[in-house]
PDB file of N, CA and C in Angstrom:
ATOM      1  N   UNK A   1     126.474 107.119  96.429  1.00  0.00           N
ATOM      2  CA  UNK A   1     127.101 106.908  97.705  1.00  0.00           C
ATOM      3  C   UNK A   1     127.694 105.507  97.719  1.00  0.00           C
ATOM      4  N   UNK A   2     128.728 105.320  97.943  1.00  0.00           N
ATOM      5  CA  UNK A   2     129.548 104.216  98.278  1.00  0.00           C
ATOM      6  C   UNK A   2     129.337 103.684  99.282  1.00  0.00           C
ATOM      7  N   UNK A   3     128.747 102.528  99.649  1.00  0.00           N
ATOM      8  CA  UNK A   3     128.267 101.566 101.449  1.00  0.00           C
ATOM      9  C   UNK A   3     129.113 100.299 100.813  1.00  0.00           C
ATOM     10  N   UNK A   4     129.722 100.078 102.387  1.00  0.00           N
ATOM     11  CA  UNK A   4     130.089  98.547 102.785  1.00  0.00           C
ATOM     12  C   UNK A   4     129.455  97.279 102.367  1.00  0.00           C
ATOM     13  N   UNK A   5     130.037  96.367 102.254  1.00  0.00           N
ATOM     14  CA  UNK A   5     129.245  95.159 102.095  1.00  0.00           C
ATOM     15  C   UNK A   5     127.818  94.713 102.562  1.00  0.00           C
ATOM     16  N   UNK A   6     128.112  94.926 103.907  1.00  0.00           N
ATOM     17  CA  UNK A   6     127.178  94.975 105.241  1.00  0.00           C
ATOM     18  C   UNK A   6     127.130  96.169 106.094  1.00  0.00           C
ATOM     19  N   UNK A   7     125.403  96.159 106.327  1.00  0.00           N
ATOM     20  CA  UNK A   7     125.421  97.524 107.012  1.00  0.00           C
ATOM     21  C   UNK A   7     124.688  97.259 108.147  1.00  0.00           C
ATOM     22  N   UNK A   8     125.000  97.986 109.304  1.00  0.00           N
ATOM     23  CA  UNK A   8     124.098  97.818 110.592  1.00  0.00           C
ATOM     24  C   UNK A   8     122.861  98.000 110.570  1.00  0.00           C
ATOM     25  N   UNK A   9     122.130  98.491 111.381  1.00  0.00           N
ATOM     26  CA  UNK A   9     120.355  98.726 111.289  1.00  0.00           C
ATOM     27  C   UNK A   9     120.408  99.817 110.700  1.00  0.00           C
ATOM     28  N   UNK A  10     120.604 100.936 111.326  1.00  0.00           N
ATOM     29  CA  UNK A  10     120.499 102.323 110.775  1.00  0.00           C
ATOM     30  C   UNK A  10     121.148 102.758 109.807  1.00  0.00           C
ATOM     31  N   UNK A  11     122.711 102.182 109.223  1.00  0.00           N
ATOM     32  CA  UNK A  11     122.748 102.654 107.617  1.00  0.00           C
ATOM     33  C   UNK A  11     121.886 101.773 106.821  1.00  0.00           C
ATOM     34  N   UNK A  12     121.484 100.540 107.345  1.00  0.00           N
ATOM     35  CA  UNK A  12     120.492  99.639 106.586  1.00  0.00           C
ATOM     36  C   UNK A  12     118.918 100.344 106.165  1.00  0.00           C
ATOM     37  N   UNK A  13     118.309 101.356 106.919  1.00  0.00           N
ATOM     38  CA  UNK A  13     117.263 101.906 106.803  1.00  0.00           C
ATOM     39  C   UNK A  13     117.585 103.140 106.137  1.00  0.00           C
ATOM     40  N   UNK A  14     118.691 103.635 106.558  1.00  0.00           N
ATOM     41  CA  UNK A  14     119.544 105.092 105.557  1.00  0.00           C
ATOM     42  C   UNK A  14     118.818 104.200 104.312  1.00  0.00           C
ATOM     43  N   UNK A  15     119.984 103.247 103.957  1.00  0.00           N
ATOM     44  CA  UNK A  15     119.785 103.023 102.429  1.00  0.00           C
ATOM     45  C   UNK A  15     118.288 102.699 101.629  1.00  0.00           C
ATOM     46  N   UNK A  16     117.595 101.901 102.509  1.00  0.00           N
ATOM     47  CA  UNK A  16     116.478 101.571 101.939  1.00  0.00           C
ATOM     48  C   UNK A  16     115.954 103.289 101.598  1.00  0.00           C
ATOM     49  N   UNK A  17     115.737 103.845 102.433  1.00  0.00           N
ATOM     50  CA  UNK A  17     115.119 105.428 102.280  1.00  0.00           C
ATOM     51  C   UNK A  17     115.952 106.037 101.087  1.00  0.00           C
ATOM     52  N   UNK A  18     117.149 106.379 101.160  1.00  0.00           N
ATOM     53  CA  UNK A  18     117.858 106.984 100.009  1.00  0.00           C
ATOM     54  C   UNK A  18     117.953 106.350  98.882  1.00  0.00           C
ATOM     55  N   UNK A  19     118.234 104.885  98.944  1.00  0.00           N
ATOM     56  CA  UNK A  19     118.498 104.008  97.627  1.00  0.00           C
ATOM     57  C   UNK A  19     116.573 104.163  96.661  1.00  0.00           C
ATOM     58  N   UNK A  20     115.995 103.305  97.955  1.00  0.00           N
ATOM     59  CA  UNK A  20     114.992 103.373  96.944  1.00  0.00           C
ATOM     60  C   UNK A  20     113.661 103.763  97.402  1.00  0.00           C
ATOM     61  N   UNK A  21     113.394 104.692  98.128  1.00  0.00           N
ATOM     62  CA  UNK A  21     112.315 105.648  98.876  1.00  0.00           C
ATOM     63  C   UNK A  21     111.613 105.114  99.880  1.00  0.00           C
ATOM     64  N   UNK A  22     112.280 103.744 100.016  1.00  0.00           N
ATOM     65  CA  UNK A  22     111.051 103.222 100.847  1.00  0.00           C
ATOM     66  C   UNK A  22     111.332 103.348 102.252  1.00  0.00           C
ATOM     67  N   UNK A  23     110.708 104.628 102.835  1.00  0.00           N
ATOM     68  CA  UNK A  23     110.209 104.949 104.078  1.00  0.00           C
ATOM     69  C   UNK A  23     110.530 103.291 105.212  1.00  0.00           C
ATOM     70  N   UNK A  24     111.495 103.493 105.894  1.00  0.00           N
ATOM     71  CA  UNK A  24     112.222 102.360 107.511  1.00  0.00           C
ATOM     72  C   UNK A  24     112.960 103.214 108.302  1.00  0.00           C
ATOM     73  N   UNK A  25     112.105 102.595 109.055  1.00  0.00           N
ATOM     74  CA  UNK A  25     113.407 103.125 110.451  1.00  0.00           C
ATOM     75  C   UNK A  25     114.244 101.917 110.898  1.00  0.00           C
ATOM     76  N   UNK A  26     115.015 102.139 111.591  1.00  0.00           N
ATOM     77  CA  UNK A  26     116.379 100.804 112.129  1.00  0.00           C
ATOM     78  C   UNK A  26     114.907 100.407 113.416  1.00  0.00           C
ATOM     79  N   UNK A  27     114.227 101.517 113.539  1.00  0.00           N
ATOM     80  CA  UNK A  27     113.260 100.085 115.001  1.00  0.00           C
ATOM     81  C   UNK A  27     112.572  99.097 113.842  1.00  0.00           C
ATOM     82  N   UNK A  28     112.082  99.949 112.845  1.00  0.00           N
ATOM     83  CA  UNK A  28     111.535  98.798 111.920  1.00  0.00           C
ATOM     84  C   UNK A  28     112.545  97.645 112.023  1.00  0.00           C
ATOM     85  N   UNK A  29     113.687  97.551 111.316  1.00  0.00           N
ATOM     86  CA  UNK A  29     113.955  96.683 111.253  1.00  0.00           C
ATOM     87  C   UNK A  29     114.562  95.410 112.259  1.00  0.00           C
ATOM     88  N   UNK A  30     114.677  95.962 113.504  1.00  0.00           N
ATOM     89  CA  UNK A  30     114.627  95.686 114.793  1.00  0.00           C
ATOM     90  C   UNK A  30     113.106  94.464 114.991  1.00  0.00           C
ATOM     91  N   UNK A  31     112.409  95.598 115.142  1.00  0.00           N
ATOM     92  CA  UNK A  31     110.997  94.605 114.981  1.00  0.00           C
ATOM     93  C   UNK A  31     110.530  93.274 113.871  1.00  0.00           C
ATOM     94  N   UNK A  32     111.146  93.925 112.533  1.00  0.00           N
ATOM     95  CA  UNK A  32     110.894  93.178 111.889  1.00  0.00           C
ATOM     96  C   UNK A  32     111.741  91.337 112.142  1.00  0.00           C
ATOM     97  N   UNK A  33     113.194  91.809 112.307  1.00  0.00           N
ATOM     98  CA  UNK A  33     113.990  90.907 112.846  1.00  0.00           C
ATOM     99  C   UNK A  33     113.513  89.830 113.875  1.00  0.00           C
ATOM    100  N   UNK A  34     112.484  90.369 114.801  1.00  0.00           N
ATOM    101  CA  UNK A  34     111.959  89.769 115.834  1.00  0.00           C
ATOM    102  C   UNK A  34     110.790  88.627 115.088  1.00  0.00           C
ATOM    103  N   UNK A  35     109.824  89.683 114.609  1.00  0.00           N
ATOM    104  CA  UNK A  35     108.419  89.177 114.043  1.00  0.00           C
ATOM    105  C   UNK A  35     108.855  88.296 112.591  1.00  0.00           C
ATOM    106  N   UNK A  36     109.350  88.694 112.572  1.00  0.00           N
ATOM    107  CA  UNK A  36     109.704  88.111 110.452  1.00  0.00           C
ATOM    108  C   UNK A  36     108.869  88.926 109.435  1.00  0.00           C
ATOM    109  N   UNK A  37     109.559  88.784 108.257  1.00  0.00           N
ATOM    110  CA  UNK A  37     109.157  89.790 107.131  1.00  0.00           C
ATOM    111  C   UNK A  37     109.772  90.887 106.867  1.00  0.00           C
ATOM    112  N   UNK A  38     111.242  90.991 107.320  1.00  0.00           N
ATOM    113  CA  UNK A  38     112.024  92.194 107.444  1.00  0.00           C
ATOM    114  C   UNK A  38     113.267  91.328 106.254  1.00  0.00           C
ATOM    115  N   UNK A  39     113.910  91.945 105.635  1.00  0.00           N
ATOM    116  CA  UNK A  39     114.676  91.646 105.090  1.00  0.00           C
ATOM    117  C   UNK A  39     115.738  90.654 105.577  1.00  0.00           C
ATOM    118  N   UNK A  40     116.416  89.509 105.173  1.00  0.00           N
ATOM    119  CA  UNK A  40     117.596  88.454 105.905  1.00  0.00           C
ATOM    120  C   UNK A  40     118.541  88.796 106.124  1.00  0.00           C
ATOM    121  N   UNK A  41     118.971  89.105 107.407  1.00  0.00           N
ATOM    122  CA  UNK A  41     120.475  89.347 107.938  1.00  0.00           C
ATOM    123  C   UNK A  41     121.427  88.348 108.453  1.00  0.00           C
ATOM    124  N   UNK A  42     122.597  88.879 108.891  1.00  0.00           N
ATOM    125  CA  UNK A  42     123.299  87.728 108.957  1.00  0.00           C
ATOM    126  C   UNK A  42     123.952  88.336 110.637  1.00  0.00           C
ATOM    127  N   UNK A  43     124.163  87.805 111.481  1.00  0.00           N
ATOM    128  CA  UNK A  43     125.292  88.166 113.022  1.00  0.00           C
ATOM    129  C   UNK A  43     125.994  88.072 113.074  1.00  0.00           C
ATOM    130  N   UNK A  44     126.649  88.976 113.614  1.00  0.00           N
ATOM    131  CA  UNK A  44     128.020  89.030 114.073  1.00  0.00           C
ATOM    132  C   UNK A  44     128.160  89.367 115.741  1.00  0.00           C
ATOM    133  N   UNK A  45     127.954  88.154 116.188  1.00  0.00           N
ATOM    134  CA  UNK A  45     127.977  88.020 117.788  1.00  0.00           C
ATOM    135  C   UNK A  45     126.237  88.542 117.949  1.00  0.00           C
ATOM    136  N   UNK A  46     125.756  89.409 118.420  1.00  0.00           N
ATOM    137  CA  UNK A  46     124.685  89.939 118.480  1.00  0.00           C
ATOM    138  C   UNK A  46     124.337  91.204 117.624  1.00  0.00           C
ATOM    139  N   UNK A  47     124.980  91.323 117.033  1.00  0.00           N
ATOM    140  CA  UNK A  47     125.441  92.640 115.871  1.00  0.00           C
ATOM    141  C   UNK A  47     124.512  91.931 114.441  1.00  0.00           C
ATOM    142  N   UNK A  48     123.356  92.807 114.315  1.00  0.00           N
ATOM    143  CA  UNK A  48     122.487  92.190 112.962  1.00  0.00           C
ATOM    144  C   UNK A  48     123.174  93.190 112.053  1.00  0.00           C
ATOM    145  N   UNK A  49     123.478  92.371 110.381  1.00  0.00           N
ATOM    146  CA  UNK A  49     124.333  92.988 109.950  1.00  0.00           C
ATOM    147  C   UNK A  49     123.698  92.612 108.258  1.00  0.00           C
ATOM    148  N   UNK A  50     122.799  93.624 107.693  1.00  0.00           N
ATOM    149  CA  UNK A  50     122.129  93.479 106.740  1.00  0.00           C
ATOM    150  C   UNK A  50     122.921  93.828 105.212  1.00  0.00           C
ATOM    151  N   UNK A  51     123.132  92.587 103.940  1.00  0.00           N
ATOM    152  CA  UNK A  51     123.759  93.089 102.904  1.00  0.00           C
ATOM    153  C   UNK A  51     123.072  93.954 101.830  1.00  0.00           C
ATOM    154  N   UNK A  52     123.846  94.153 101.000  1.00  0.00           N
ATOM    155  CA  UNK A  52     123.037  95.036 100.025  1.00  0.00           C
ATOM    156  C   UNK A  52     122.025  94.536  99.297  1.00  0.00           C
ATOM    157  N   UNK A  53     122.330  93.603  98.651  1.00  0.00           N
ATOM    158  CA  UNK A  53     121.593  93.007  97.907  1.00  0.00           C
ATOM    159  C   UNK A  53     120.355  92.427  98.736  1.00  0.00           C
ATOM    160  N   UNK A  54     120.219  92.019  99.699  1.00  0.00           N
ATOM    161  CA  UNK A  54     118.944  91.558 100.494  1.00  0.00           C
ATOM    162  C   UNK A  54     118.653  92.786 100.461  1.00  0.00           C
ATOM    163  N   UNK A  55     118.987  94.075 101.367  1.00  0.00           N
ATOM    164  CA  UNK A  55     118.348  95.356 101.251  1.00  0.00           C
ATOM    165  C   UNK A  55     117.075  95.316 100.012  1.00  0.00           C
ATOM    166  N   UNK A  56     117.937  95.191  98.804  1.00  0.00           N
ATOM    167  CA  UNK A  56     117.586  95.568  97.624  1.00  0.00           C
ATOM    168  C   UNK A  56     116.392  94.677  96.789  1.00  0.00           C
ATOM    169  N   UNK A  57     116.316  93.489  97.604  1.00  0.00           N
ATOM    170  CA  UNK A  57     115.380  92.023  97.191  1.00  0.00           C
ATOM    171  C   UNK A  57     114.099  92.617  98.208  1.00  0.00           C
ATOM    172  N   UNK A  58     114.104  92.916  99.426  1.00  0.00           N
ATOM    173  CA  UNK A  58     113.308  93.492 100.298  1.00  0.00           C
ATOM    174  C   UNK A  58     112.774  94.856  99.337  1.00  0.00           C
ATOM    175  N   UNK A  59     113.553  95.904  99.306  1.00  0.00           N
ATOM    176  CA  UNK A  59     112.604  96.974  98.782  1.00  0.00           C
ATOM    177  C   UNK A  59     111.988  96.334  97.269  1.00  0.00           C
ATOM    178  N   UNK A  60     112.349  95.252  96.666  1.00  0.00           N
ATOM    179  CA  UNK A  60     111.839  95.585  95.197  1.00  0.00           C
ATOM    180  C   UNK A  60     110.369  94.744  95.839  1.00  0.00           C
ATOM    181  N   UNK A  61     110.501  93.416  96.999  1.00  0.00           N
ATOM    182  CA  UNK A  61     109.182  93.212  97.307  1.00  0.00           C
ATOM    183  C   UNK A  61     108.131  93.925  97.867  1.00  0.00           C
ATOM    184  N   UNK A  62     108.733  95.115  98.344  1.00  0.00           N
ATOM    185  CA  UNK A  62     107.571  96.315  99.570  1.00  0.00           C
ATOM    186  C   UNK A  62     107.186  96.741  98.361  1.00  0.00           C
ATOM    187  N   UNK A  63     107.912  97.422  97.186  1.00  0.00           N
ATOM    188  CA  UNK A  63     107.344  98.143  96.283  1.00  0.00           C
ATOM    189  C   UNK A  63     105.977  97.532  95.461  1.00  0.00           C
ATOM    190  N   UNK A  64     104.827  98.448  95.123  1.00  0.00           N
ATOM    191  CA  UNK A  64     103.868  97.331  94.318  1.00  0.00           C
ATOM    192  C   UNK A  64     104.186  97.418  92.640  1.00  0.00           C
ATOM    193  N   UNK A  65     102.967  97.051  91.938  1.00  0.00           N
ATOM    194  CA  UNK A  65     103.652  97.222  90.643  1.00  0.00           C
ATOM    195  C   UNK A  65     103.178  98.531  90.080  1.00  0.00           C
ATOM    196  N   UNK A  66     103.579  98.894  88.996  1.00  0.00           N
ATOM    197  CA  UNK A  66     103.599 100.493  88.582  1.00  0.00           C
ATOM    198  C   UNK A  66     101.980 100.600  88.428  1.00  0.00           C
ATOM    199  N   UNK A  67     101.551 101.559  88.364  1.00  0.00           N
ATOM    200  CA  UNK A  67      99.539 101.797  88.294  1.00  0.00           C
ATOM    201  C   UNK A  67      99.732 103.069  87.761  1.00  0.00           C
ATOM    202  N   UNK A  68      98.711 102.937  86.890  1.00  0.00           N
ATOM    203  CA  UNK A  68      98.206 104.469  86.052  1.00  0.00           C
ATOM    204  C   UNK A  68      97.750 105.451  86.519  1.00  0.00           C
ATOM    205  N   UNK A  69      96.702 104.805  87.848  1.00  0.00           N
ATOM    206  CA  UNK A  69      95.476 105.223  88.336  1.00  0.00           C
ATOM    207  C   UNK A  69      95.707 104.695  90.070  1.00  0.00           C
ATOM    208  N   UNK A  70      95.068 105.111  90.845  1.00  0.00           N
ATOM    209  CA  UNK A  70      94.824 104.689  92.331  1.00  0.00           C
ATOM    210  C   UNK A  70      93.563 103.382  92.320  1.00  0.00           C
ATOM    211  N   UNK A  71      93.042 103.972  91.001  1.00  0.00           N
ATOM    212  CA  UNK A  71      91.803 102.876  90.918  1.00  0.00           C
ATOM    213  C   UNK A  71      92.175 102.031  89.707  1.00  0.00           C
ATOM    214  N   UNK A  72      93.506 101.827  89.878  1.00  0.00           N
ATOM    215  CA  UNK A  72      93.790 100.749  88.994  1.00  0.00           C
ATOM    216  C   UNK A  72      93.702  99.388  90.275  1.00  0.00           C
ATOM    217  N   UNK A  73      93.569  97.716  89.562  1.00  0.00           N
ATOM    218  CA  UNK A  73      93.134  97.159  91.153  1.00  0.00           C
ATOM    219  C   UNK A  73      94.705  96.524  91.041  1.00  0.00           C
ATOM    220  N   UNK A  74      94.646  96.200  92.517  1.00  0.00           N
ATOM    221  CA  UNK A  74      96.475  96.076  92.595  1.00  0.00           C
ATOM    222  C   UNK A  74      96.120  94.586  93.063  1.00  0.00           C
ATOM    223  N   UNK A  75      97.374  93.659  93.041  1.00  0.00           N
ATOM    224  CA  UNK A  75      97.301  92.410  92.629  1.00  0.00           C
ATOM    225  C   UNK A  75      96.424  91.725  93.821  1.00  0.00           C
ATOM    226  N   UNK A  76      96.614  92.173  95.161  1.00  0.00           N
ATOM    227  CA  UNK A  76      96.355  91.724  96.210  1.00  0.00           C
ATOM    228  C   UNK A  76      94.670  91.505  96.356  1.00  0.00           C
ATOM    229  N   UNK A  77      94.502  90.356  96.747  1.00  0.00           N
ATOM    230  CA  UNK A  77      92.471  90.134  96.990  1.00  0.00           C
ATOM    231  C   UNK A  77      92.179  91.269  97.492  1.00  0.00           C
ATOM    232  N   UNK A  78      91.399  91.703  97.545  1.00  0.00           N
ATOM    233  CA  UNK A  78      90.640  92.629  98.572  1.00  0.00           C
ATOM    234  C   UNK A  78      89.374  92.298  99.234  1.00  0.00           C
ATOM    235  N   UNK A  79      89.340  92.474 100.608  1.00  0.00           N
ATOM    236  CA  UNK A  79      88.802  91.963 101.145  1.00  0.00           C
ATOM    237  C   UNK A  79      86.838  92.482 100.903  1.00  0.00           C
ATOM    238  N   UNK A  80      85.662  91.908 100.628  1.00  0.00           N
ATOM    239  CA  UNK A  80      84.342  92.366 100.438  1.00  0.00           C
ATOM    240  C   UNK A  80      83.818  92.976 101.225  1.00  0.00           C
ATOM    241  N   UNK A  81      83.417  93.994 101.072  1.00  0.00           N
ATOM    242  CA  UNK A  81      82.889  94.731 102.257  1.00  0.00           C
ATOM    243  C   UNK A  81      81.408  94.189 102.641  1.00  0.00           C
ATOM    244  N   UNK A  82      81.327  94.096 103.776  1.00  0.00           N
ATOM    245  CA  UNK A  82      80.245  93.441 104.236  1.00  0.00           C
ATOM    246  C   UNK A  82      79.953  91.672 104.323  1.00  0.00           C
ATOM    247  N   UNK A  83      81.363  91.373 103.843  1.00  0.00           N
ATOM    248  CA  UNK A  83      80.843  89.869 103.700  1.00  0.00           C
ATOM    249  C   UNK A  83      81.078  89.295 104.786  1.00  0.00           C
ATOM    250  N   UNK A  84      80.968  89.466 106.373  1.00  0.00           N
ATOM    251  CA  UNK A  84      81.049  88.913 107.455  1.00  0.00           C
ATOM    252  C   UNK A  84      79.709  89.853 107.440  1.00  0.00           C
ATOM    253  N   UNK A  85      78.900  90.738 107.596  1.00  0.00           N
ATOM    254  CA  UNK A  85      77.504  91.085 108.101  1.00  0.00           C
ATOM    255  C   UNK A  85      77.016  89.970 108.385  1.00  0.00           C
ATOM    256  N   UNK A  86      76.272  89.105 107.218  1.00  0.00           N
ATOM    257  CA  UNK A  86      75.482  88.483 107.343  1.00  0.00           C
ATOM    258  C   UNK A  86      76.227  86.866 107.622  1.00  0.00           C
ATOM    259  N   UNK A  87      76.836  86.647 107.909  1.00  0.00           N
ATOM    260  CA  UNK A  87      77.863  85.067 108.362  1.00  0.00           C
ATOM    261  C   UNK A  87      76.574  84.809 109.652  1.00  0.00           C
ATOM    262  N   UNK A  88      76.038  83.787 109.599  1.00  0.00           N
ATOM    263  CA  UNK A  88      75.380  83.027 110.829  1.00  0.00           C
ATOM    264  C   UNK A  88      73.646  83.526 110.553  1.00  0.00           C
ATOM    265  N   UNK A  89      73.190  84.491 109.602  1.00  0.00           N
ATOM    266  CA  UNK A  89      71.805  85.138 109.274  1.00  0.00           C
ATOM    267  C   UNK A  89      70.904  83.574 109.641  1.00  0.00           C
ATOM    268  N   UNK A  90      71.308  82.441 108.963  1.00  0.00           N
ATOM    269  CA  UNK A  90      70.277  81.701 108.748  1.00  0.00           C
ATOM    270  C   UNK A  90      70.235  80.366 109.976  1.00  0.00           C
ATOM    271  N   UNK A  91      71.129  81.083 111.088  1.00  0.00           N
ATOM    272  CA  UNK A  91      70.957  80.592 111.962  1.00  0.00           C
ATOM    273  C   UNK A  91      69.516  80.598 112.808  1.00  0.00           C
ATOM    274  N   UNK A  92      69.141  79.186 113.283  1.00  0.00           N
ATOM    275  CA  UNK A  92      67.927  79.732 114.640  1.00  0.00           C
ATOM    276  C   UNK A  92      68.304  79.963 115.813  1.00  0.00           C
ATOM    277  N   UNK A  93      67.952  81.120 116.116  1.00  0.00           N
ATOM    278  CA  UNK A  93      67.875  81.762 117.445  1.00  0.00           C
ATOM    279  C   UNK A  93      66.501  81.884 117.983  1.00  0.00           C
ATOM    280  N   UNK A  94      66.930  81.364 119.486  1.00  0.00           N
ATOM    281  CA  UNK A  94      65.515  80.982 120.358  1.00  0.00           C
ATOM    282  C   UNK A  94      65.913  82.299 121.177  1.00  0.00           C
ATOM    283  N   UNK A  95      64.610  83.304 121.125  1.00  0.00           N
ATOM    284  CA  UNK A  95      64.973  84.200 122.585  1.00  0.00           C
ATOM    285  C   UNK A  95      63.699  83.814 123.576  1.00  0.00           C
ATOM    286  N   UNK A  96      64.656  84.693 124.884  1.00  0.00           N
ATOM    287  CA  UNK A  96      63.453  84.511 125.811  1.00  0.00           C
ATOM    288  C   UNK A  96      62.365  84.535 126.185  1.00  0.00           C
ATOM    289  N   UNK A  97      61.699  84.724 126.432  1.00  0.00           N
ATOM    290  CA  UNK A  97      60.132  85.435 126.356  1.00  0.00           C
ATOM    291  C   UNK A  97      59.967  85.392 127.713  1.00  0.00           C
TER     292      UNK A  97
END
């Protein structure tokens, strides 16, 4: 498919979905625009107007890296399960009596 230089919200989320699978809607990127972490656009008056190549810098960062397995471990920390339980255990606590 042949796209413009710059694309509005919704061929901007077309493409991410068709180009390279990654599941957006134009509110995504609406929101994202607001919050940050959405791909860099540029305005035209109030008109957000996203290029290809950012498109394309955005999906290669959403994507993770290739895995063999689900239980392969992916780059990101993961958080310990249980390691806030015990945070404050060796505190003294006075109760009432």
């Amino acid at each position: 498919m042949n796209y413009p230089r710059y694309l509005r919200r919704k061929p901007a989320a077309t493409y991410l979905n068709d180009t390279w699978g990654v599941p957006t809607a134009a509110s995504t990127l609406a929101k994202l625009a607001v919050l940050g972490g959405g791909p860099i656009f540029h305005s035209a008056g109030r008109i957000p107007l996203y290029e290809i190549k950012e498109l394309d810098l955005y999906a290669e960062a959403k994507l993770g890296k290739p895995r063999r397995s689900t239980s392969d471990i992916a780059d990101e920390p993961a958080a310990s399960a249980g390691s806030d339980l015990n945070q404050g255990a060796d505190l003294d606590v006075e109760t009432a009596e």
